[in-house]
PDB file of N, CA and C in Angstrom:
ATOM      1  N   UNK A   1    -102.098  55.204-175.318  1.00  0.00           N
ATOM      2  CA  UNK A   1    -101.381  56.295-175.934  1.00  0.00           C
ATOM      3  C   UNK A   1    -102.327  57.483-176.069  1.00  0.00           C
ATOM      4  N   UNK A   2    -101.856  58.879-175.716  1.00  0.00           N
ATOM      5  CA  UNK A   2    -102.793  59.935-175.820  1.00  0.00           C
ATOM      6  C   UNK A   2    -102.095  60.684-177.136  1.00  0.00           C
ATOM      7  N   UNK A   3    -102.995  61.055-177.641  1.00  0.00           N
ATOM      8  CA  UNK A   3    -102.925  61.836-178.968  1.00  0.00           C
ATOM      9  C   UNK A   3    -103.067  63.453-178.628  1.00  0.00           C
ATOM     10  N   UNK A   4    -102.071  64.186-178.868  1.00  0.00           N
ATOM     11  CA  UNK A   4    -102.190  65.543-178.916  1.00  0.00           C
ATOM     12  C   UNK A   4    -102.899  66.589-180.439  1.00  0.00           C
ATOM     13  N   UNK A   5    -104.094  66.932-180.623  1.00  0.00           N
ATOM     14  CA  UNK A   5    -104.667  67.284-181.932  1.00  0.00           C
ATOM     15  C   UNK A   5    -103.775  68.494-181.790  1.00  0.00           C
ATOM     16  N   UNK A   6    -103.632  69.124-183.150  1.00  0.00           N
ATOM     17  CA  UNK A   6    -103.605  70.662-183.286  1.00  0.00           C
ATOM     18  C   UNK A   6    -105.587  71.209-182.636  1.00  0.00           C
ATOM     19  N   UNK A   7    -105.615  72.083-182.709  1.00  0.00           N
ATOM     20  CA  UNK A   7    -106.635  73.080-182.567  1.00  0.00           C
ATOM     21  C   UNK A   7    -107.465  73.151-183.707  1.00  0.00           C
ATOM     22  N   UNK A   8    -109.232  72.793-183.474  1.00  0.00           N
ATOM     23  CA  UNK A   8    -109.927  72.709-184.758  1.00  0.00           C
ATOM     24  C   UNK A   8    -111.663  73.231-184.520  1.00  0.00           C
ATOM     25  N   UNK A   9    -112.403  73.420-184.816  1.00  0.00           N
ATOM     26  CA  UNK A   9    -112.999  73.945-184.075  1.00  0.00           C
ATOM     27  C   UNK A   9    -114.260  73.576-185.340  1.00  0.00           C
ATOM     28  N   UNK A  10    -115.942  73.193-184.438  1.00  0.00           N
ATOM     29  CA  UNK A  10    -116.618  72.587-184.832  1.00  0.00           C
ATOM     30  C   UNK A  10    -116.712  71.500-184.230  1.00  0.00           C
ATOM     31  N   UNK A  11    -116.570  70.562-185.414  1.00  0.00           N
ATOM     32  CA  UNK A  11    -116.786  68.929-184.682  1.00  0.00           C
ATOM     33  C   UNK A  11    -115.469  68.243-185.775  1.00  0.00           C
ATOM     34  N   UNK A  12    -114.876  67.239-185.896  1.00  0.00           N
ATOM     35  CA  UNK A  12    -114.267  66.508-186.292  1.00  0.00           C
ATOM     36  C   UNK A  12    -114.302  64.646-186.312  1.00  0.00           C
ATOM     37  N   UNK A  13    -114.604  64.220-187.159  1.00  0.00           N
ATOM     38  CA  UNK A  13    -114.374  62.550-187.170  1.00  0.00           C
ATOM     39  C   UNK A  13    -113.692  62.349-187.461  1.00  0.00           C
ATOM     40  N   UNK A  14    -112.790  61.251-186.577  1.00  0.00           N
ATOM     41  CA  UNK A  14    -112.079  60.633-186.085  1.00  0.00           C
ATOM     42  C   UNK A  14    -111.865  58.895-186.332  1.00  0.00           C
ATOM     43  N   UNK A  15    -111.407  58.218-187.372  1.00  0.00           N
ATOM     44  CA  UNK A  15    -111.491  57.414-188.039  1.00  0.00           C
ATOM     45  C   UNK A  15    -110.204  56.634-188.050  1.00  0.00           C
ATOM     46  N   UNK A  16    -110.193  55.433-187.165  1.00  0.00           N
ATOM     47  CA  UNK A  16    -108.794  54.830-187.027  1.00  0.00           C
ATOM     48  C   UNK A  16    -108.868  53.046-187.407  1.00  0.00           C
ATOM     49  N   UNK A  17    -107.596  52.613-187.731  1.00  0.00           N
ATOM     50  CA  UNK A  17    -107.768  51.243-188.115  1.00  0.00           C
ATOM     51  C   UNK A  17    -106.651  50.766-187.468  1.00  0.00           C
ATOM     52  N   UNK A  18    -106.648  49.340-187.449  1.00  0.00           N
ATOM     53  CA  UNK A  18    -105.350  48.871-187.315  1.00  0.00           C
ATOM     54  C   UNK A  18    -104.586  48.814-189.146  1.00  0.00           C
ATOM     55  N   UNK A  19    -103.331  48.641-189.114  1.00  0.00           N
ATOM     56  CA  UNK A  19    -102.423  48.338-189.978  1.00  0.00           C
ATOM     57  C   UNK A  19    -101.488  47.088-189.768  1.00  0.00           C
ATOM     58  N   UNK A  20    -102.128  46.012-190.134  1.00  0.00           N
ATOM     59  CA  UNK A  20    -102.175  44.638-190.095  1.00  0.00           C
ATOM     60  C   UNK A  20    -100.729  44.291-191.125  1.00  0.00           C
ATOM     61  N   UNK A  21     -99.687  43.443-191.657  1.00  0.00           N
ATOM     62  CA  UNK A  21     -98.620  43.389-192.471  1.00  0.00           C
ATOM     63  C   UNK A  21     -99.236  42.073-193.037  1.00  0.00           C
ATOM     64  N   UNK A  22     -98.960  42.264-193.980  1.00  0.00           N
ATOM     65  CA  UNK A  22     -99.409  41.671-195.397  1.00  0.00           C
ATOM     66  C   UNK A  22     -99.014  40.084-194.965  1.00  0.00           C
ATOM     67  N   UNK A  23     -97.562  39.828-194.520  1.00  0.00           N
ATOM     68  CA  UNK A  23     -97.374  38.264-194.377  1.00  0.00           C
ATOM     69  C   UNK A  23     -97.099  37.968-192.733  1.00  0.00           C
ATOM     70  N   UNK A  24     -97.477  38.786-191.972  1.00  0.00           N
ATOM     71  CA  UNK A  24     -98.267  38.705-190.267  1.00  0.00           C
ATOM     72  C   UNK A  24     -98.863  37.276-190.461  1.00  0.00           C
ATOM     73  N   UNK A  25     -98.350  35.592-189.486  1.00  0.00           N
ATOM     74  CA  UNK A  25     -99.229  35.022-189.597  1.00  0.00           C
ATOM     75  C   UNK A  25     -99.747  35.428-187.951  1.00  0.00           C
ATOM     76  N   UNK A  26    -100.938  34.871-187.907  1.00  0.00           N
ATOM     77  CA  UNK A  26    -101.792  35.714-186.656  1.00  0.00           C
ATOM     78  C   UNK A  26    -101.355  34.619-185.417  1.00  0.00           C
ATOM     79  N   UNK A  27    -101.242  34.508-184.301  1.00  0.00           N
ATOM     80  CA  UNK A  27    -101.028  34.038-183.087  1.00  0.00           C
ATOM     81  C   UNK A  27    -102.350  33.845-182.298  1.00  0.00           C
ATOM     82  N   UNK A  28    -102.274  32.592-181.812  1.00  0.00           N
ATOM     83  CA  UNK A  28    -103.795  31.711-181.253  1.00  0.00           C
ATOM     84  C   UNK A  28    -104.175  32.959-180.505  1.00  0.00           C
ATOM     85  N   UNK A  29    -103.565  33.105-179.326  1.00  0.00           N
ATOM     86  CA  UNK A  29    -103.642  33.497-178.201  1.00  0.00           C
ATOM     87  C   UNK A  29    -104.120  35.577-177.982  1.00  0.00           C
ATOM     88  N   UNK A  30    -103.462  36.199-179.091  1.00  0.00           N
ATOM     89  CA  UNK A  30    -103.697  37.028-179.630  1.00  0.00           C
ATOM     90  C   UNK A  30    -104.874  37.281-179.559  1.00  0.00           C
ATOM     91  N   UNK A  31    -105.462  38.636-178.003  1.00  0.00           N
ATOM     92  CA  UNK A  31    -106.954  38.541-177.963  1.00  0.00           C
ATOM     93  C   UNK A  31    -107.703  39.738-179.195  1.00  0.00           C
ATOM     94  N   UNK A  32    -106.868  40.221-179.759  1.00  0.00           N
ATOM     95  CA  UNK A  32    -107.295  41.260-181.094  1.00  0.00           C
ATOM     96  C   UNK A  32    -107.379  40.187-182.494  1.00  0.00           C
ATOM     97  N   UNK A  33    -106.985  38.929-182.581  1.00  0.00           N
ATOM     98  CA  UNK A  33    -107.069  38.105-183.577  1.00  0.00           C
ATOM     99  C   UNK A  33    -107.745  38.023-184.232  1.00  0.00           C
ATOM    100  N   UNK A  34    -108.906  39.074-184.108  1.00  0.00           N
ATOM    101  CA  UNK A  34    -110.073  38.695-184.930  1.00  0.00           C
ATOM    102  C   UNK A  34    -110.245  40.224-186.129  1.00  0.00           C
ATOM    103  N   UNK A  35    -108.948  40.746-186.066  1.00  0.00           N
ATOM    104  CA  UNK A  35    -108.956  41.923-186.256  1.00  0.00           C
ATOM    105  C   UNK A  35    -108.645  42.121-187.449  1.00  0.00           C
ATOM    106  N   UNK A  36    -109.247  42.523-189.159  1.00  0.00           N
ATOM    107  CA  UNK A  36    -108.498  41.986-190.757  1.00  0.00           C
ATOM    108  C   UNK A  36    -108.469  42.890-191.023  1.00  0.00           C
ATOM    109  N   UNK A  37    -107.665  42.807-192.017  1.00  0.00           N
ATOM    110  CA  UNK A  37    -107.509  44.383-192.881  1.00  0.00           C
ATOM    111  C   UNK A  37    -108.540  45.146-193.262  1.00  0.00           C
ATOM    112  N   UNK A  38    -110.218  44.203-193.498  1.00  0.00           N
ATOM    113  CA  UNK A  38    -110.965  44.144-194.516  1.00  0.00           C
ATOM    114  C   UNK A  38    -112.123  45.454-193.306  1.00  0.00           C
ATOM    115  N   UNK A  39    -111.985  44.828-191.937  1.00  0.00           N
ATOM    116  CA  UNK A  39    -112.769  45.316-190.899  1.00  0.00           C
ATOM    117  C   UNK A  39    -112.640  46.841-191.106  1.00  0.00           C
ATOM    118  N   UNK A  40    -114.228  47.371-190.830  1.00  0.00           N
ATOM    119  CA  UNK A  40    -114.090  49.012-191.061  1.00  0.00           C
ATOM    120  C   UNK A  40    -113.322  49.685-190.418  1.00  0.00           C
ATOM    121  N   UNK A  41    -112.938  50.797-190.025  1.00  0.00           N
ATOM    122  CA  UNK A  41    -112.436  51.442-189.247  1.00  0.00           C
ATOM    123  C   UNK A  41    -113.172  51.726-187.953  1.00  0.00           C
ATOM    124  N   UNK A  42    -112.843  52.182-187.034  1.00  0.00           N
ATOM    125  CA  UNK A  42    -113.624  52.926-185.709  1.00  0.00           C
ATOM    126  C   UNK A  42    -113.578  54.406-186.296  1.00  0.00           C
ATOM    127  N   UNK A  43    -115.085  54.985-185.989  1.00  0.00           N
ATOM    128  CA  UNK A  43    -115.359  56.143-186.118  1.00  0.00           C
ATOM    129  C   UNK A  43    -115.350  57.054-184.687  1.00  0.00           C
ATOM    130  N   UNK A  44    -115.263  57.849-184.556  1.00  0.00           N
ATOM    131  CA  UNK A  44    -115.105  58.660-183.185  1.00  0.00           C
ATOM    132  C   UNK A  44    -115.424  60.201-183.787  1.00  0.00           C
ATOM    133  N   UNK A  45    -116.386  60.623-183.064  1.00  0.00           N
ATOM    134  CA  UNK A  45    -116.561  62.139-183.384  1.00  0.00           C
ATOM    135  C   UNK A  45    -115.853  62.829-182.385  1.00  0.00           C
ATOM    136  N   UNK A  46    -114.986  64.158-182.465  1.00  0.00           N
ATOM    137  CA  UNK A  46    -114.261  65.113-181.692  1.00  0.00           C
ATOM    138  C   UNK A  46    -114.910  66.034-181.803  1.00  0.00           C
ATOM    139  N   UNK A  47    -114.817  66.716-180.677  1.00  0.00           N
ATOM    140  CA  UNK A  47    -115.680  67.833-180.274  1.00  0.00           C
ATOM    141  C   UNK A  47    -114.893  69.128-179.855  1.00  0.00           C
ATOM    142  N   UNK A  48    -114.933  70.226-180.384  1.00  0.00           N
ATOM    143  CA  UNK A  48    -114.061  71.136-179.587  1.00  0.00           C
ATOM    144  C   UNK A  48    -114.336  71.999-178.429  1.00  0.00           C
ATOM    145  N   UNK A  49    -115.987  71.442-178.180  1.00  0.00           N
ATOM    146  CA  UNK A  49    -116.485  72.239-176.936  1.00  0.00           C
ATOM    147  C   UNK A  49    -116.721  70.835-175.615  1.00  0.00           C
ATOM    148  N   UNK A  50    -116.524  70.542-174.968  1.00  0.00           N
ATOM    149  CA  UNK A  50    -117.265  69.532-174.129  1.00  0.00           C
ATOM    150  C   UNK A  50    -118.609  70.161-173.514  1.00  0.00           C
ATOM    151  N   UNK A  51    -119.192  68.727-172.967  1.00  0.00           N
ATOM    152  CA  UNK A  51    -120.410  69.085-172.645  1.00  0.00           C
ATOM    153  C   UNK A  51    -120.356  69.440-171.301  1.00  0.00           C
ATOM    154  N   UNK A  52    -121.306  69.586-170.219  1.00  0.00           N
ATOM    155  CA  UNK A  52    -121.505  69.199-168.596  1.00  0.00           C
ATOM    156  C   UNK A  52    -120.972  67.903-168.439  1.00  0.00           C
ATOM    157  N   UNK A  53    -121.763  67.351-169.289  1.00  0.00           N
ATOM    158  CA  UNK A  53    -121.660  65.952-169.202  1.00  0.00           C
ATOM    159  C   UNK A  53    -120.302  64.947-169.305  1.00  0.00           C
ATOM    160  N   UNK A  54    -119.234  65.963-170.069  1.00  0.00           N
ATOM    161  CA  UNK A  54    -117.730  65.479-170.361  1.00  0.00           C
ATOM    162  C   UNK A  54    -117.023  65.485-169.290  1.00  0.00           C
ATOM    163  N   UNK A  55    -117.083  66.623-168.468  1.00  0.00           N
ATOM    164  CA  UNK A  55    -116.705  66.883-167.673  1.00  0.00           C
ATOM    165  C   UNK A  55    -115.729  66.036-166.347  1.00  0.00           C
ATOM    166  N   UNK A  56    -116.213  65.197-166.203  1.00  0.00           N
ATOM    167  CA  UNK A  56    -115.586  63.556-165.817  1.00  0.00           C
ATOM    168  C   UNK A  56    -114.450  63.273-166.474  1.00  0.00           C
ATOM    169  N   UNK A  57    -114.934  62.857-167.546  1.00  0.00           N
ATOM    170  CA  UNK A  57    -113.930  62.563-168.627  1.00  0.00           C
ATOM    171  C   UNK A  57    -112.795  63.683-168.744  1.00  0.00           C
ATOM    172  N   UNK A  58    -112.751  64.650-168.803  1.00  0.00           N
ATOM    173  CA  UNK A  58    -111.947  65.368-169.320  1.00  0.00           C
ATOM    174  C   UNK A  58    -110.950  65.424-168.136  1.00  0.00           C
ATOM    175  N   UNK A  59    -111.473  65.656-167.103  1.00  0.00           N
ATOM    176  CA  UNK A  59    -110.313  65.997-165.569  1.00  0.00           C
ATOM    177  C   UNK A  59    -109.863  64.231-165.441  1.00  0.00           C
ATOM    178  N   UNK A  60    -110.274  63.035-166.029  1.00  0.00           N
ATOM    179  CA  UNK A  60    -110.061  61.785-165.801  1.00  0.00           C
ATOM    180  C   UNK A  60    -108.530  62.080-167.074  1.00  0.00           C
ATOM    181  N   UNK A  61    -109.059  62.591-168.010  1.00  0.00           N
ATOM    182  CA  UNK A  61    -107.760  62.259-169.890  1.00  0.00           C
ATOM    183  C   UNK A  61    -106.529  63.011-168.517  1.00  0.00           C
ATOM    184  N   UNK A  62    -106.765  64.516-168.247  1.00  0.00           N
ATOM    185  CA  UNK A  62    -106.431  65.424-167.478  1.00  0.00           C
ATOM    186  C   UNK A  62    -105.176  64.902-166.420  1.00  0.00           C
ATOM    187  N   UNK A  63    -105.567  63.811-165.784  1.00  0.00           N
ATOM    188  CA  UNK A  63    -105.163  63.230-164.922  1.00  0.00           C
ATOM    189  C   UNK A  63    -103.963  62.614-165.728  1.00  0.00           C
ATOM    190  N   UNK A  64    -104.702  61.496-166.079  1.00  0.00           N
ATOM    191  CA  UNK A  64    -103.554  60.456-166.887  1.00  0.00           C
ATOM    192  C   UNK A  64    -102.559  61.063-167.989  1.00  0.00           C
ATOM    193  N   UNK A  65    -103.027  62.552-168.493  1.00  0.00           N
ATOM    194  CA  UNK A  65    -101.836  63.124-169.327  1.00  0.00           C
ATOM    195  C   UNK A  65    -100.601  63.357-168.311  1.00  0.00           C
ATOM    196  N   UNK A  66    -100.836  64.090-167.171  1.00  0.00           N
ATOM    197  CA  UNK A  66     -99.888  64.099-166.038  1.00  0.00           C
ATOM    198  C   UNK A  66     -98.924  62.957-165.647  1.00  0.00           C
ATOM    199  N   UNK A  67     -99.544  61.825-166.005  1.00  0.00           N
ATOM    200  CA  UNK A  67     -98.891  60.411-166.111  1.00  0.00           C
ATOM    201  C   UNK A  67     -97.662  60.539-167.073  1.00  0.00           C
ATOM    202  N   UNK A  68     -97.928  61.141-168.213  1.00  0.00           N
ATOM    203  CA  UNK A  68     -97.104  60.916-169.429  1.00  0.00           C
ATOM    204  C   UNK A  68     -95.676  60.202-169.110  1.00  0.00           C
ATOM    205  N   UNK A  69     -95.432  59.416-169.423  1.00  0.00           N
ATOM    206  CA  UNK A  69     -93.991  59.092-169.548  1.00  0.00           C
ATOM    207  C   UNK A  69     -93.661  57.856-168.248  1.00  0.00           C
ATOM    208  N   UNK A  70     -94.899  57.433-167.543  1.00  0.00           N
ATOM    209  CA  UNK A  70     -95.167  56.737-166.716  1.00  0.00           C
ATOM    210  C   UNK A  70     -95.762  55.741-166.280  1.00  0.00           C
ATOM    211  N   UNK A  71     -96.074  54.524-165.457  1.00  0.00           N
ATOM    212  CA  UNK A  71     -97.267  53.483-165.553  1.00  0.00           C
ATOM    213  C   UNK A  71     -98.214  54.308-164.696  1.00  0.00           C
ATOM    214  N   UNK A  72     -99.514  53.137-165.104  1.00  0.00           N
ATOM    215  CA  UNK A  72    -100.436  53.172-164.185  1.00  0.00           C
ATOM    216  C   UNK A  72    -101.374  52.192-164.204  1.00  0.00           C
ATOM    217  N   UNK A  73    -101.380  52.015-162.617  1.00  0.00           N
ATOM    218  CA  UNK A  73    -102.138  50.957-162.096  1.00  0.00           C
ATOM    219  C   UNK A  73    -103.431  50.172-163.162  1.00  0.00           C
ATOM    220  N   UNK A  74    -103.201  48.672-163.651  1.00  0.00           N
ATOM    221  CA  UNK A  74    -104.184  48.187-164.318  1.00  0.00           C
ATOM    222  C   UNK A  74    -105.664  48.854-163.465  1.00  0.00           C
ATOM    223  N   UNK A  75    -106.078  48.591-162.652  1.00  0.00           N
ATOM    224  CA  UNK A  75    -107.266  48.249-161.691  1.00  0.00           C
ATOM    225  C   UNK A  75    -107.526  49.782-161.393  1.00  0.00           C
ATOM    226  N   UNK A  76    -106.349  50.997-161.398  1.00  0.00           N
ATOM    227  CA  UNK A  76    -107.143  52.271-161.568  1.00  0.00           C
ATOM    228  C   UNK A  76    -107.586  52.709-162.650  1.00  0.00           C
ATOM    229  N   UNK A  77    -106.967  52.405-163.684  1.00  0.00           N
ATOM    230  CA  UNK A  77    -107.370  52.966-164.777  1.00  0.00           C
ATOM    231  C   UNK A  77    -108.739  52.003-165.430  1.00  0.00           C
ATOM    232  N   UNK A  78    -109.198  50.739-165.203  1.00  0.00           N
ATOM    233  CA  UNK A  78    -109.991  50.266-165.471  1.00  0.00           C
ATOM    234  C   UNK A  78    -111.586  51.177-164.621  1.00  0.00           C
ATOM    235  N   UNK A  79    -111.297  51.420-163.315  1.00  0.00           N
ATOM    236  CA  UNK A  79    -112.048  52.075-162.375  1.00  0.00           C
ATOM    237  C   UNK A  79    -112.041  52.967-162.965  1.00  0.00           C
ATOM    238  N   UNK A  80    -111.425  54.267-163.588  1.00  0.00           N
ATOM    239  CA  UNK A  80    -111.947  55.726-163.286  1.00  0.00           C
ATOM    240  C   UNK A  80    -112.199  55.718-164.907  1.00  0.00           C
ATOM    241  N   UNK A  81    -112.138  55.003-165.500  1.00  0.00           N
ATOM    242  CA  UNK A  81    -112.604  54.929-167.094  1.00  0.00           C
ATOM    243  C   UNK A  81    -114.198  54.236-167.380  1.00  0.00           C
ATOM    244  N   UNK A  82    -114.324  53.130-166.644  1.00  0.00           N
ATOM    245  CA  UNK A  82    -115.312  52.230-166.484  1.00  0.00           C
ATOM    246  C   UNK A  82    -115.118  51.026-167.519  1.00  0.00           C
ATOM    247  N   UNK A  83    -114.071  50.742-167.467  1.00  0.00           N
ATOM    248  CA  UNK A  83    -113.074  49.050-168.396  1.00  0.00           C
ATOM    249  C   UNK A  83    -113.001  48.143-167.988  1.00  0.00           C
ATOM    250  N   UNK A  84    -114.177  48.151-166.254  1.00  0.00           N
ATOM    251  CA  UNK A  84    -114.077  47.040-166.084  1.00  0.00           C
ATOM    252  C   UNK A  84    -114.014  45.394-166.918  1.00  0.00           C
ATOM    253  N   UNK A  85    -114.819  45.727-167.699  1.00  0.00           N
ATOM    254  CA  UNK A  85    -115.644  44.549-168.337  1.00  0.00           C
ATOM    255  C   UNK A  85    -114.635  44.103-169.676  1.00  0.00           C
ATOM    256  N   UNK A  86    -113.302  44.891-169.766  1.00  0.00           N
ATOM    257  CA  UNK A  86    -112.939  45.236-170.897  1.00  0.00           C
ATOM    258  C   UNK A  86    -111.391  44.557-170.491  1.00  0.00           C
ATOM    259  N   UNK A  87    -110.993  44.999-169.276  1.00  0.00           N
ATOM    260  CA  UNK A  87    -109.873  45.187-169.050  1.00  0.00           C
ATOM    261  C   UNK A  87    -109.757  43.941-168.053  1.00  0.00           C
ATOM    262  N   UNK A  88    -108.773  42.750-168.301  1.00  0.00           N
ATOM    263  CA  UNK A  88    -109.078  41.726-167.919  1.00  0.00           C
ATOM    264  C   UNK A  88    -107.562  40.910-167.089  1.00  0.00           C
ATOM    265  N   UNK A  89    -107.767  40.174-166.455  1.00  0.00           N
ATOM    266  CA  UNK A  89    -106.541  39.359-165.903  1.00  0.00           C
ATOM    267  C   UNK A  89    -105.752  39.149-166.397  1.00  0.00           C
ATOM    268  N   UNK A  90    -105.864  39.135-167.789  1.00  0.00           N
ATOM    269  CA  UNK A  90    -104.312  38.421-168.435  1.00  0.00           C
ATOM    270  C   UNK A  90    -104.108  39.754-168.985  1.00  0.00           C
ATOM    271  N   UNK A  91    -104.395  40.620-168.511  1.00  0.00           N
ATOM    272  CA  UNK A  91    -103.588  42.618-168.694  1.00  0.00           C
ATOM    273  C   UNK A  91    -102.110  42.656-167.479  1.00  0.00           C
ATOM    274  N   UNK A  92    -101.713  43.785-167.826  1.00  0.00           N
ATOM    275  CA  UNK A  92    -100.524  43.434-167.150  1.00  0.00           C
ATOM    276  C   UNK A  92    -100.594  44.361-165.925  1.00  0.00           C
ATOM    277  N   UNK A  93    -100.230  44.614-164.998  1.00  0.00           N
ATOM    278  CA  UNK A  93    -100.694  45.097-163.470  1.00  0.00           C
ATOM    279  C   UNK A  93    -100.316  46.276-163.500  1.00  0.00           C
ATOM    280  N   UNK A  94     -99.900  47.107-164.401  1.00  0.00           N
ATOM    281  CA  UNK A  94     -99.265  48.574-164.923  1.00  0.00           C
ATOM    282  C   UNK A  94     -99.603  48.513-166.303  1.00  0.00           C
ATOM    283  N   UNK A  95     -99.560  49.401-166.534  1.00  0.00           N
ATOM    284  CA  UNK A  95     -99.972  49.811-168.255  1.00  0.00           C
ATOM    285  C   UNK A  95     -98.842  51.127-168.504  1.00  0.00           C
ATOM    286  N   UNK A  96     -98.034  51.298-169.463  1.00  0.00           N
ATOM    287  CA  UNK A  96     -97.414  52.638-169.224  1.00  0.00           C
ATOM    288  C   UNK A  96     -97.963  53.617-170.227  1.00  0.00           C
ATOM    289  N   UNK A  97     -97.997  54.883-169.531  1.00  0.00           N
ATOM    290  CA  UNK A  97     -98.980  56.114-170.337  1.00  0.00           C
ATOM    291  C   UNK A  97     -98.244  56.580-171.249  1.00  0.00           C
ATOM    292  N   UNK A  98     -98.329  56.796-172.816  1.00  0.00           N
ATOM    293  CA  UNK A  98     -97.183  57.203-173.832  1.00  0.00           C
ATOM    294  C   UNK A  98     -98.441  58.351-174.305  1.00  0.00           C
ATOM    295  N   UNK A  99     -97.134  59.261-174.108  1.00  0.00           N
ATOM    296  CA  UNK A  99     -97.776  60.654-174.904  1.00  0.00           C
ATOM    297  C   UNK A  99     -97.006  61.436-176.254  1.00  0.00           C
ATOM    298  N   UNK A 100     -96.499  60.711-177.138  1.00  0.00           N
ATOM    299  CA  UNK A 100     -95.987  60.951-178.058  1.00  0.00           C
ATOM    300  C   UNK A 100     -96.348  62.689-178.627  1.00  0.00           C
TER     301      UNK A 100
END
């Protein structure tokens, strides 16, 4: 899912959790299972300038926003992200791009 910010300028952190339900019992197989209410959040700093160095990245988000409303290939998007290691067989052979 891609997130559209308003406009902010500086730097911004970026601080997300899951929201787990109180009587959720958890499922074996479930490869996030290890995931509790109690666990910190993910921090992410936003940037409103990119670097040289983003540059990749940004024409890569760039790309896949164009997707919006569409799949895309497990095995490309693992490639042009670098998920190999992340993104695994029991994923599903399309992923669909939601741009809310």
């Amino acid at each position: 899912t891609l997130l559209q910010l308003t406009s902010f300028t500086n730097t911004q952190v970026w601080e997300s959790s899951f929201r787990c339900d109180a009587g959720a019992q958890p499922v074996a197989d479930d490869p996030i299972n290890f995931v509790e209410t109690v666990a910190p959040p993910a921090l992410s700093l936003l940037v409103s300038e990119g670097s040289a160095d983003d540059r990749s990245l940004q024409a890569n988000l760039k790309k896949l926003k164009n997707l919006c409303g569409s799949q895309v290939a497990k095995a490309e998007l693992a490639r042009t992200f670098g998920l190999e290691d992340v993104i695994g067989a029991d994923w599903p052979a399309s992923l669909p791009v939601r741009c809310p």
